[in-house]
PDB file of N, CA and C in Angstrom:
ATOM      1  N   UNK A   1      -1.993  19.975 -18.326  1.00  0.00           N
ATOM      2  CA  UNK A   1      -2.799  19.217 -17.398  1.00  0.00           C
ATOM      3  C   UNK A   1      -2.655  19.859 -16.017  1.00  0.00           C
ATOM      4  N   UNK A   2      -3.745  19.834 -15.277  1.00  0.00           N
ATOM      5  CA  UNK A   2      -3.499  20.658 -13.872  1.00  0.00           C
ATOM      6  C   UNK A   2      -2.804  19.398 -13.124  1.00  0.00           C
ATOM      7  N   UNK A   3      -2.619  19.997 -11.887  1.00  0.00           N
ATOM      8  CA  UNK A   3      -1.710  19.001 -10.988  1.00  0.00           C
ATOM      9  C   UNK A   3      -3.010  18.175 -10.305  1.00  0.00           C
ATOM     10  N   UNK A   4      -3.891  18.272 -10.091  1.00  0.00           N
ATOM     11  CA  UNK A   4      -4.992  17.712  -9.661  1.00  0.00           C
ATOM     12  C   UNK A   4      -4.855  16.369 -10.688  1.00  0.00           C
ATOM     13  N   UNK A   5      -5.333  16.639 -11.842  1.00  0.00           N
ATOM     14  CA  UNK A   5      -5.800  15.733 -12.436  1.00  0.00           C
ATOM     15  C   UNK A   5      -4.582  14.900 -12.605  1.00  0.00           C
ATOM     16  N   UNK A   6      -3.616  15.595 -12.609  1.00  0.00           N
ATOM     17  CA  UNK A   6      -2.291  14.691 -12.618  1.00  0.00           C
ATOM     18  C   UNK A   6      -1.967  13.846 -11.566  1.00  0.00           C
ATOM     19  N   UNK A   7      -2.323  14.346 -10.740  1.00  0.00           N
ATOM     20  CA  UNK A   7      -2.291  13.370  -8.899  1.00  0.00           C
ATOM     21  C   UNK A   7      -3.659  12.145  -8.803  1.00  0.00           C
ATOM     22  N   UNK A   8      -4.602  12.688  -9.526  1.00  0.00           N
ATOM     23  CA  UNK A   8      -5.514  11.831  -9.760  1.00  0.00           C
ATOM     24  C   UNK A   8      -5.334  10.553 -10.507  1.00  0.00           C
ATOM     25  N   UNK A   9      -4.394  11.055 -11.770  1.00  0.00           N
ATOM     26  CA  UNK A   9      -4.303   9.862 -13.057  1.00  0.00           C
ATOM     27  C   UNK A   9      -2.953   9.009 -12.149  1.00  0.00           C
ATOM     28  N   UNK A  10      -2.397   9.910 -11.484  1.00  0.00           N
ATOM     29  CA  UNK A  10      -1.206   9.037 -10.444  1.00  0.00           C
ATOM     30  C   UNK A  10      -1.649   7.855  -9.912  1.00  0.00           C
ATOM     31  N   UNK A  11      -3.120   8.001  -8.706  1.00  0.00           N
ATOM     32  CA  UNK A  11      -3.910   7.142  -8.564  1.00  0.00           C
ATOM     33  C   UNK A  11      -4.416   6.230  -8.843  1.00  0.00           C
ATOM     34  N   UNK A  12      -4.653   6.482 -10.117  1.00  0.00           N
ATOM     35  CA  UNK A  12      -5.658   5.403 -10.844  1.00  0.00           C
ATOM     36  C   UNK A  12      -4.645   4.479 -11.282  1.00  0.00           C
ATOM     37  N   UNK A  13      -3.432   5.076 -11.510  1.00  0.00           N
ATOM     38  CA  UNK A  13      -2.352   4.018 -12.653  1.00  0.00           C
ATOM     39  C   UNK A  13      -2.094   2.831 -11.292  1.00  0.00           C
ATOM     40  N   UNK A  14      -2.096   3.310  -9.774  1.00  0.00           N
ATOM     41  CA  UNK A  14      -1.531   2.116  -9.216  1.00  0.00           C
ATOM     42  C   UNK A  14      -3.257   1.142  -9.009  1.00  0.00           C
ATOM     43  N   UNK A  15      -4.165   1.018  -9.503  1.00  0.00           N
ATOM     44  CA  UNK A  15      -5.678   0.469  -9.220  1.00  0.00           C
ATOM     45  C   UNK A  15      -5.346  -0.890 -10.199  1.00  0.00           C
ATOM     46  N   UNK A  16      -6.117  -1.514 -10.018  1.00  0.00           N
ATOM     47  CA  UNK A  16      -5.904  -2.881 -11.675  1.00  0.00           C
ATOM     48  C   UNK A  16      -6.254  -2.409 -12.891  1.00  0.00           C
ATOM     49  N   UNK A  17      -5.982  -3.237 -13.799  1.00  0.00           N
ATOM     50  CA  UNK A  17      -6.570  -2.485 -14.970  1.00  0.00           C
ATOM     51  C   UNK A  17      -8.132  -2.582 -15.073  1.00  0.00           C
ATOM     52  N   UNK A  18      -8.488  -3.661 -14.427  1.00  0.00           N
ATOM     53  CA  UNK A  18     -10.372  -3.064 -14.781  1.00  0.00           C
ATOM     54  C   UNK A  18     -10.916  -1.882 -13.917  1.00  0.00           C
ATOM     55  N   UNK A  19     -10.066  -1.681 -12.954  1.00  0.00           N
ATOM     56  CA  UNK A  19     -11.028  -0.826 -12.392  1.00  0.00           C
ATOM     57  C   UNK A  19     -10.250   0.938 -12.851  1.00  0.00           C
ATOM     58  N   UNK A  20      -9.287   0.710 -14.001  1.00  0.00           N
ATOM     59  CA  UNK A  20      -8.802   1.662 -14.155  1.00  0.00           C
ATOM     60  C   UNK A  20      -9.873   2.033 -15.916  1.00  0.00           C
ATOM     61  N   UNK A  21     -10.274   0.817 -16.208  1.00  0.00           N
ATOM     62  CA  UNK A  21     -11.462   0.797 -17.416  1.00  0.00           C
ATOM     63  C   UNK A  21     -12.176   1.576 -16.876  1.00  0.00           C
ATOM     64  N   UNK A  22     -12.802   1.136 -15.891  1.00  0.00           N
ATOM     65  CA  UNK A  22     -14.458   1.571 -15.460  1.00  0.00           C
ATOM     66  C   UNK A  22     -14.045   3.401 -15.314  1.00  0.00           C
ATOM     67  N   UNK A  23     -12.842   4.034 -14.412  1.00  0.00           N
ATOM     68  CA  UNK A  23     -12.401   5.329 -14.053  1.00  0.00           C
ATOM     69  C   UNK A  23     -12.665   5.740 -15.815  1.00  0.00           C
ATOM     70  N   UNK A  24     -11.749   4.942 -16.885  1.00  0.00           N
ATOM     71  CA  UNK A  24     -11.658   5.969 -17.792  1.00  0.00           C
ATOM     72  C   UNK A  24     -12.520   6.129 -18.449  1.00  0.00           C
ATOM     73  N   UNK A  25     -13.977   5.235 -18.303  1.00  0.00           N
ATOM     74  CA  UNK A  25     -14.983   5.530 -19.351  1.00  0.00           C
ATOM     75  C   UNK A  25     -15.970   6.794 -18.693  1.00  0.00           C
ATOM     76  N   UNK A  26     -15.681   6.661 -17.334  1.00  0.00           N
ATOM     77  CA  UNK A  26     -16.309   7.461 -16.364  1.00  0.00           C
ATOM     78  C   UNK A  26     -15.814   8.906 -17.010  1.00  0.00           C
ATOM     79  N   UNK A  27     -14.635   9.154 -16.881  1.00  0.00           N
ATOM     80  CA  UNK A  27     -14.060  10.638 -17.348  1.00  0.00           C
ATOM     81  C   UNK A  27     -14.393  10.612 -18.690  1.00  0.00           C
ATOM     82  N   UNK A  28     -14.417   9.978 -19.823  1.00  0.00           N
ATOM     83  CA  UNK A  28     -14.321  10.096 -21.487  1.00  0.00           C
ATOM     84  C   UNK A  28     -16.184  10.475 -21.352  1.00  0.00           C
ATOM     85  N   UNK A  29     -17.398  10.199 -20.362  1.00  0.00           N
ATOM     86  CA  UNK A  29     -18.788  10.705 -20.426  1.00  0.00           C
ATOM     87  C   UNK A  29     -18.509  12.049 -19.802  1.00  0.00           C
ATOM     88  N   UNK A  30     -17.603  12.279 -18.903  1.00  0.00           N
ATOM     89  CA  UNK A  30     -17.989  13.304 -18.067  1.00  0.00           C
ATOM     90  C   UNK A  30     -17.189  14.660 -19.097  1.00  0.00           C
ATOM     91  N   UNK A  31     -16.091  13.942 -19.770  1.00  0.00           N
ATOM     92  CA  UNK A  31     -15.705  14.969 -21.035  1.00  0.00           C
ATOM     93  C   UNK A  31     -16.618  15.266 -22.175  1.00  0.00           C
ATOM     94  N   UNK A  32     -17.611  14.649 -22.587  1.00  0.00           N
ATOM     95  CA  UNK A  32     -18.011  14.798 -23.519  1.00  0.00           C
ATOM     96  C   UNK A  32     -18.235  13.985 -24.462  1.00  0.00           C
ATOM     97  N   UNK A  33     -17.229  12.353 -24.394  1.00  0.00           N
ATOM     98  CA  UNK A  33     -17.207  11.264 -25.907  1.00  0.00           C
ATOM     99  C   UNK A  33     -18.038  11.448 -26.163  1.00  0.00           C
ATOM    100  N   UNK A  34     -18.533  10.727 -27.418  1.00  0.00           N
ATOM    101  CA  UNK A  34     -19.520  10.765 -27.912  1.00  0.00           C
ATOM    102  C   UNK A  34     -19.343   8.822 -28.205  1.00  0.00           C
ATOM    103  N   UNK A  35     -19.147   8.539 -27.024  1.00  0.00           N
ATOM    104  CA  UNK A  35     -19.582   7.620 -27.116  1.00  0.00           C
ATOM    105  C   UNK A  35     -21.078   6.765 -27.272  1.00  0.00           C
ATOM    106  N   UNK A  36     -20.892   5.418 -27.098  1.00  0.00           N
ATOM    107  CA  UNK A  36     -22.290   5.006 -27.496  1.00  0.00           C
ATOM    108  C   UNK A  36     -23.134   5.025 -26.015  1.00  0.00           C
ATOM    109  N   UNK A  37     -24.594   5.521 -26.201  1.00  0.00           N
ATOM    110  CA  UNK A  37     -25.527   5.729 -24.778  1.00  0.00           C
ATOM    111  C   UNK A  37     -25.714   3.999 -24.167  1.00  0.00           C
ATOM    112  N   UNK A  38     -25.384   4.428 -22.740  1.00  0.00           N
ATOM    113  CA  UNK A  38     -25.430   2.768 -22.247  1.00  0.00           C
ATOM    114  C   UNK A  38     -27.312   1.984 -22.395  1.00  0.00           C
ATOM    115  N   UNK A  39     -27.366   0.832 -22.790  1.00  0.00           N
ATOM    116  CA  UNK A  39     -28.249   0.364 -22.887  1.00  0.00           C
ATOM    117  C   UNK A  39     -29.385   0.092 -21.435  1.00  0.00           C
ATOM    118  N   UNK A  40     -30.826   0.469 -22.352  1.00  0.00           N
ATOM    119  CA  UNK A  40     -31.771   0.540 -20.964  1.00  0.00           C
ATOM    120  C   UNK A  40     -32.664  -0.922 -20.822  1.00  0.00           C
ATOM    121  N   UNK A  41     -32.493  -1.631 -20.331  1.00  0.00           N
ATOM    122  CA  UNK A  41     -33.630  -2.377 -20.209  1.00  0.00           C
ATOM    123  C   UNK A  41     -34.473  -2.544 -20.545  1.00  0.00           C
ATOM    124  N   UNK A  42     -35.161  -3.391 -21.207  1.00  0.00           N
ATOM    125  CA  UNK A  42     -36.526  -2.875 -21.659  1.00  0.00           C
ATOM    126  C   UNK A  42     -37.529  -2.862 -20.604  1.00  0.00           C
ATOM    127  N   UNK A  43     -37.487  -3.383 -20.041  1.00  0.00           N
ATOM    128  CA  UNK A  43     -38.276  -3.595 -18.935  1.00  0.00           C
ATOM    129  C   UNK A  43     -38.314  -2.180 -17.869  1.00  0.00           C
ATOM    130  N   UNK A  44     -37.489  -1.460 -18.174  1.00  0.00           N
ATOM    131  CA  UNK A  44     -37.555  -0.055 -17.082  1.00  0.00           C
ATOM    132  C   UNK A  44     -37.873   0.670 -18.233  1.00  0.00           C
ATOM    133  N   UNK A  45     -37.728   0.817 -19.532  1.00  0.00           N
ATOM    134  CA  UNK A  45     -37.667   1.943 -20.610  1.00  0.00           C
ATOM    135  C   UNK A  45     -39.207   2.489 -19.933  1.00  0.00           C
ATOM    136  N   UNK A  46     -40.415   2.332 -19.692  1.00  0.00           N
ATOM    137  CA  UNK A  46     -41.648   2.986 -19.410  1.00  0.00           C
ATOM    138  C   UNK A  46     -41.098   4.154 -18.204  1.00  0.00           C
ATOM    139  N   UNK A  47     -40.308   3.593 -17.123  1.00  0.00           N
ATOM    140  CA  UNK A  47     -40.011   4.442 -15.743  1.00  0.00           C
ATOM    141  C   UNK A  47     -38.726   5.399 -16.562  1.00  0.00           C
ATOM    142  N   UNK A  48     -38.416   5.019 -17.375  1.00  0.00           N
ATOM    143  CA  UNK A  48     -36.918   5.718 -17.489  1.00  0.00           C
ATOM    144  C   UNK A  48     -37.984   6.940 -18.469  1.00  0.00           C
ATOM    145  N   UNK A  49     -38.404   6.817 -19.766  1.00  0.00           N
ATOM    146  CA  UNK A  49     -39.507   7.679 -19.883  1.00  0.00           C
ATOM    147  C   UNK A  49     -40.170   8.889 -19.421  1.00  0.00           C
ATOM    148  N   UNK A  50     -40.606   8.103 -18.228  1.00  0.00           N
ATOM    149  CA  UNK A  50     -42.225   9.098 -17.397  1.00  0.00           C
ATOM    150  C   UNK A  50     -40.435   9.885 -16.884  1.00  0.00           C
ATOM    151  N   UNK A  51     -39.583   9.804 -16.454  1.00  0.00           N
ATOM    152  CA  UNK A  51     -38.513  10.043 -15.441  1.00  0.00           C
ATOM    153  C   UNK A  51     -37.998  11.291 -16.669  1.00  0.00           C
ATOM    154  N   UNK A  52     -38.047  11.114 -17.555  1.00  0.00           N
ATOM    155  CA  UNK A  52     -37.493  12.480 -18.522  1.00  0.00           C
ATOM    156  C   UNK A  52     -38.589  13.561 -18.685  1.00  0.00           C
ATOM    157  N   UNK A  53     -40.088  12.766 -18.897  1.00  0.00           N
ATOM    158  CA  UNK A  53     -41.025  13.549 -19.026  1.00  0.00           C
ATOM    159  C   UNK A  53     -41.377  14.517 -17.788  1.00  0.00           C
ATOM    160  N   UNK A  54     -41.032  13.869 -16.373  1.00  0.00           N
ATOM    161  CA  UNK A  54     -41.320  14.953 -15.357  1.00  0.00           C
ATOM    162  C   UNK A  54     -40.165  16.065 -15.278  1.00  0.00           C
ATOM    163  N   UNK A  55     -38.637  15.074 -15.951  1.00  0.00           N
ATOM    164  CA  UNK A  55     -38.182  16.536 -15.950  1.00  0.00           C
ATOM    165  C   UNK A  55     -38.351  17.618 -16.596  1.00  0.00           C
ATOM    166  N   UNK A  56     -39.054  17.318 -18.055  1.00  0.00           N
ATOM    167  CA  UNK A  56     -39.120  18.714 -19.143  1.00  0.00           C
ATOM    168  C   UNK A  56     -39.858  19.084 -18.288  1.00  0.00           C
ATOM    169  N   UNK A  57     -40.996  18.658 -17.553  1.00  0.00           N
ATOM    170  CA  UNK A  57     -42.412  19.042 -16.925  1.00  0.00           C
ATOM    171  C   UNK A  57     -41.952  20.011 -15.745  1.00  0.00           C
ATOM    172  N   UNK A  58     -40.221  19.899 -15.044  1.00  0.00           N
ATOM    173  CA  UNK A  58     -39.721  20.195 -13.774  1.00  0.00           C
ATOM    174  C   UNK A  58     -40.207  20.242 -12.933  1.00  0.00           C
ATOM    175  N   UNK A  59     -40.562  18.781 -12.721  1.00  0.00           N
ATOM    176  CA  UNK A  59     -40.845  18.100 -11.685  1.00  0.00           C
ATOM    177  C   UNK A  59     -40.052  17.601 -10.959  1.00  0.00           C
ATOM    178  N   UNK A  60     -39.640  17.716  -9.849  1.00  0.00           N
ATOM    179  CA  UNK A  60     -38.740  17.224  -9.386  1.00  0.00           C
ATOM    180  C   UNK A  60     -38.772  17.020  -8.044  1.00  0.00           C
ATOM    181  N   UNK A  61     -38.527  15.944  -6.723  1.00  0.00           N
ATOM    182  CA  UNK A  61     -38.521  15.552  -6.044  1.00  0.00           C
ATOM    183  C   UNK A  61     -37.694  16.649  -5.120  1.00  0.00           C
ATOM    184  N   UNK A  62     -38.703  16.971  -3.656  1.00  0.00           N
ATOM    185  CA  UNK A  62     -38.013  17.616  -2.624  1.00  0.00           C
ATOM    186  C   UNK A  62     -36.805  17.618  -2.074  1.00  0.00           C
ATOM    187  N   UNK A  63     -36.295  18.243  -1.225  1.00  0.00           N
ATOM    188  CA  UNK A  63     -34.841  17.244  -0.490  1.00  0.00           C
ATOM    189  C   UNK A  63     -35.594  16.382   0.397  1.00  0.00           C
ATOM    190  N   UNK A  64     -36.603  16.454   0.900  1.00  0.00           N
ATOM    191  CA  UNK A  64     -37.043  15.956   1.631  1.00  0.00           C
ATOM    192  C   UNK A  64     -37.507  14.594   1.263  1.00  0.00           C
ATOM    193  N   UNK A  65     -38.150  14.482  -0.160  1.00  0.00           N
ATOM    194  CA  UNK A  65     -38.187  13.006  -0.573  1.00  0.00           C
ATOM    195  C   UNK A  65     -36.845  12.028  -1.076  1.00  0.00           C
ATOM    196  N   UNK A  66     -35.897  13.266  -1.561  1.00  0.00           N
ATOM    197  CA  UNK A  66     -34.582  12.432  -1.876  1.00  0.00           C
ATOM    198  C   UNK A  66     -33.983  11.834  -0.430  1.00  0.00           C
ATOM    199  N   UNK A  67     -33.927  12.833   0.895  1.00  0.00           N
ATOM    200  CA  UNK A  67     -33.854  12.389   1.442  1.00  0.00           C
ATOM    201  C   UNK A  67     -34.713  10.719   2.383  1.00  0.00           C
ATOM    202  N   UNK A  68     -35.665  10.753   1.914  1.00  0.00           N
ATOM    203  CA  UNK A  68     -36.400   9.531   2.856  1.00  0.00           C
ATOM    204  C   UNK A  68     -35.765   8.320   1.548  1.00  0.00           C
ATOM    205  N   UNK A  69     -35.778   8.575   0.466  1.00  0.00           N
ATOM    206  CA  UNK A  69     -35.367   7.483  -0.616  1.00  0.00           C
ATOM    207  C   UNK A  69     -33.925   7.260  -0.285  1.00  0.00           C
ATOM    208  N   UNK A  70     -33.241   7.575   0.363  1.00  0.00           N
ATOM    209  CA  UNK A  70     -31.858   7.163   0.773  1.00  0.00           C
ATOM    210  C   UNK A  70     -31.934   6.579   1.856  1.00  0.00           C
ATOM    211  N   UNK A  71     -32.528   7.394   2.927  1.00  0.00           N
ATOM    212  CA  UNK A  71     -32.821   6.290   4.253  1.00  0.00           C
ATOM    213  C   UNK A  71     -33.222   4.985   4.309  1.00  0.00           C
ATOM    214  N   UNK A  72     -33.865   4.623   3.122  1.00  0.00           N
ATOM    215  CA  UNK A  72     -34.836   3.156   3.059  1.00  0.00           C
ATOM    216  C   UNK A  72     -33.529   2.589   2.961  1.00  0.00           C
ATOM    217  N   UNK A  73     -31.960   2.977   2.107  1.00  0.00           N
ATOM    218  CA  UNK A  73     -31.035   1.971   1.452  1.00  0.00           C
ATOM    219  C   UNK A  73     -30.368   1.698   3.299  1.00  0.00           C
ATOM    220  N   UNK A  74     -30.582   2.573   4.180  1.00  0.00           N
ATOM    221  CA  UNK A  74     -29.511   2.652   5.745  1.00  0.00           C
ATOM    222  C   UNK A  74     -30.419   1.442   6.649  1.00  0.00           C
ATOM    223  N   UNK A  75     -31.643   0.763   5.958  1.00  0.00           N
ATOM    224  CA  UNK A  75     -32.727   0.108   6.320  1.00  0.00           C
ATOM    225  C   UNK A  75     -32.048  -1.671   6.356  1.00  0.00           C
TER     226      UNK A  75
END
């Protein structure tokens, strides 16, 4: 284990245990589990959709629009 991740898991052990849940499911996606895909709404499944289709399409939003879509949240 590197010392990073070891200073990291140091961290997390003094957090509560739920919020040491939420850290480890976070790392077990970012490794690879093969866990189960989190559930979509049905109600967004159409936006979540068109949102895969523009990416095969590589479509993708400027910095300039990511940027104004963050400013609205400083609103």
């Amino acid at each position: 284990m590197s010392k990073l991740l070891d200073q990291a898991l140091e961290a997390v052990r003094r957090l509560p245990a739920d919020t040491q849940d939420e850290i480890a499911r976070a790392m077990l996606i970012l490794a690879g589990n093969d866990s189960e895909p989190e559930a979509i709404d049905p109600a967004h499944l159409p936006d979540v959709l068109e949102g895969l289709a523009q990416a095969r399409r590589r479509q993708f939003a400027t910095d300039a629009e990511v940027e104004a879509a963050f400013r609205r949240f400083d609103q």
